[in-house]
Protein backbone atom coordinates (compact mmCIF):
# COMPACT_ATOMS: atom_id res chain seq x y z
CA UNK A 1 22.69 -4.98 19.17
CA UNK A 2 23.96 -2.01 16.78
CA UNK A 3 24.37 -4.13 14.05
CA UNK A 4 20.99 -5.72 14.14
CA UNK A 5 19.86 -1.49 13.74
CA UNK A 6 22.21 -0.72 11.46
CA UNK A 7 20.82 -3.44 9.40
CA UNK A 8 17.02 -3.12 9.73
CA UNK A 9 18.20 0.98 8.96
CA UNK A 10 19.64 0.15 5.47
CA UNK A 11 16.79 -2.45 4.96
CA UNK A 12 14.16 0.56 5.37
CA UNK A 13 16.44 2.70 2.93
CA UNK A 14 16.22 0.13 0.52
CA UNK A 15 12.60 -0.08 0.95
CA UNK A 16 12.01 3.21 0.65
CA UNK A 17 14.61 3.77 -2.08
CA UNK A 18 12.93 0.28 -4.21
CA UNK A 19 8.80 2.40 -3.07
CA UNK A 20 10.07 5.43 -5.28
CA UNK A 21 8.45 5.99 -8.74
CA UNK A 22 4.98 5.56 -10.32
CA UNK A 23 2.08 2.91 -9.18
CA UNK A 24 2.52 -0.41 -10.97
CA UNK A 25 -0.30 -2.01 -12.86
CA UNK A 26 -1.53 -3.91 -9.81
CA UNK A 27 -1.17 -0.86 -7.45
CA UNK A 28 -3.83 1.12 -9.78
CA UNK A 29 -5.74 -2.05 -10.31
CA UNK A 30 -6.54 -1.81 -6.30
CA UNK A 31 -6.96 1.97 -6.72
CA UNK A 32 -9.76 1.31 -9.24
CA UNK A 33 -11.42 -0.97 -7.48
CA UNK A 34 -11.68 1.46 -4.65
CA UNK A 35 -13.33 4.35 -6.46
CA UNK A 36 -17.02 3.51 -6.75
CA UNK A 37 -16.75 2.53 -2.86
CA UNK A 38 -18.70 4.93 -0.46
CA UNK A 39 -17.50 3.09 2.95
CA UNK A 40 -14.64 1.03 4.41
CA UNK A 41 -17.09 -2.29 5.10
CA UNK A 42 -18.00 -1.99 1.17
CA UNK A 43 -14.28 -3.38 0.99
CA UNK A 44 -15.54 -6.56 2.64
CA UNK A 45 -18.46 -7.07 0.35
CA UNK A 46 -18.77 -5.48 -3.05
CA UNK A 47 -15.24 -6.07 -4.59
CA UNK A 48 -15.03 -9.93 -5.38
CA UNK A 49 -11.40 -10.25 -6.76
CA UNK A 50 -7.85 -11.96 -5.89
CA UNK A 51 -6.23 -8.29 -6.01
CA UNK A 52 -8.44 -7.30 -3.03
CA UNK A 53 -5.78 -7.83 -0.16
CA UNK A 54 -8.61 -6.21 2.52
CA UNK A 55 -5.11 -5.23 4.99
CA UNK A 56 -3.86 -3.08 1.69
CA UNK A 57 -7.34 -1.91 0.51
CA UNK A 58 -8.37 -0.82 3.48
CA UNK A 59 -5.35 0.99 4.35
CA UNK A 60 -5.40 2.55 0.32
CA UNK A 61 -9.02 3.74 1.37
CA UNK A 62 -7.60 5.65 3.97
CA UNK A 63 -4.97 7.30 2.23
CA UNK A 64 -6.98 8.41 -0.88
CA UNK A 65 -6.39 7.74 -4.82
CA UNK A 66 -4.73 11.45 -4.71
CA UNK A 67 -2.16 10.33 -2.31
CA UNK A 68 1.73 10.37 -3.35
CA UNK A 69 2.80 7.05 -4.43
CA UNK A 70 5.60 6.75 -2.34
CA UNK A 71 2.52 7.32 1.18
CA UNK A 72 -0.02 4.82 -1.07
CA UNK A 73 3.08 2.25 -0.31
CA UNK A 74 3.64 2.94 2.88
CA UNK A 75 1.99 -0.24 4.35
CA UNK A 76 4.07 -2.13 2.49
CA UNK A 77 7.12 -0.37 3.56
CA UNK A 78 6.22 -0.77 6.81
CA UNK A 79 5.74 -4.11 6.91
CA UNK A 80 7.97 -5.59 4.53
């Protein structure tokens, strides 16, 4: 069993290491899409695109546009 957590360790390392730098062009696309929203069900119903994962919006919502990048990713570290 310490091998199976000294793998998933350097797998989150990785992740975290690989989350480092600026947004990508996708990442900000979300972000933008999220600024004229006033509420968390407006995620749901007023942005009609393929970029909207609602799991990753919802969660970017939370977190706030002023965020660090490396928190704004932190679904995605967490789950991956």
């Amino acid at each position: 069993m310490p091998a199976v957590a000294v793998i998933g360790l350097a797998g989150l390392a990785l992740r975290v290491l690989g989350a480092r730098g600026d947004l990508w062009l996708d990442e900000i696309w979300s972000l933008v899409q999220l600024e004229p929203l006033t509420s968390i069900d407006q995620i749901f119903w007023r942005i009609n695109h393929d970029n909207n994962h609602f799991l990753n919006s919802i969660y970017l919502y939370l977190v706030g546009a002023d965020a660090s990048p490396l928190l704004q990713r932190g679904l995605s570290i967490a789950l991956g």
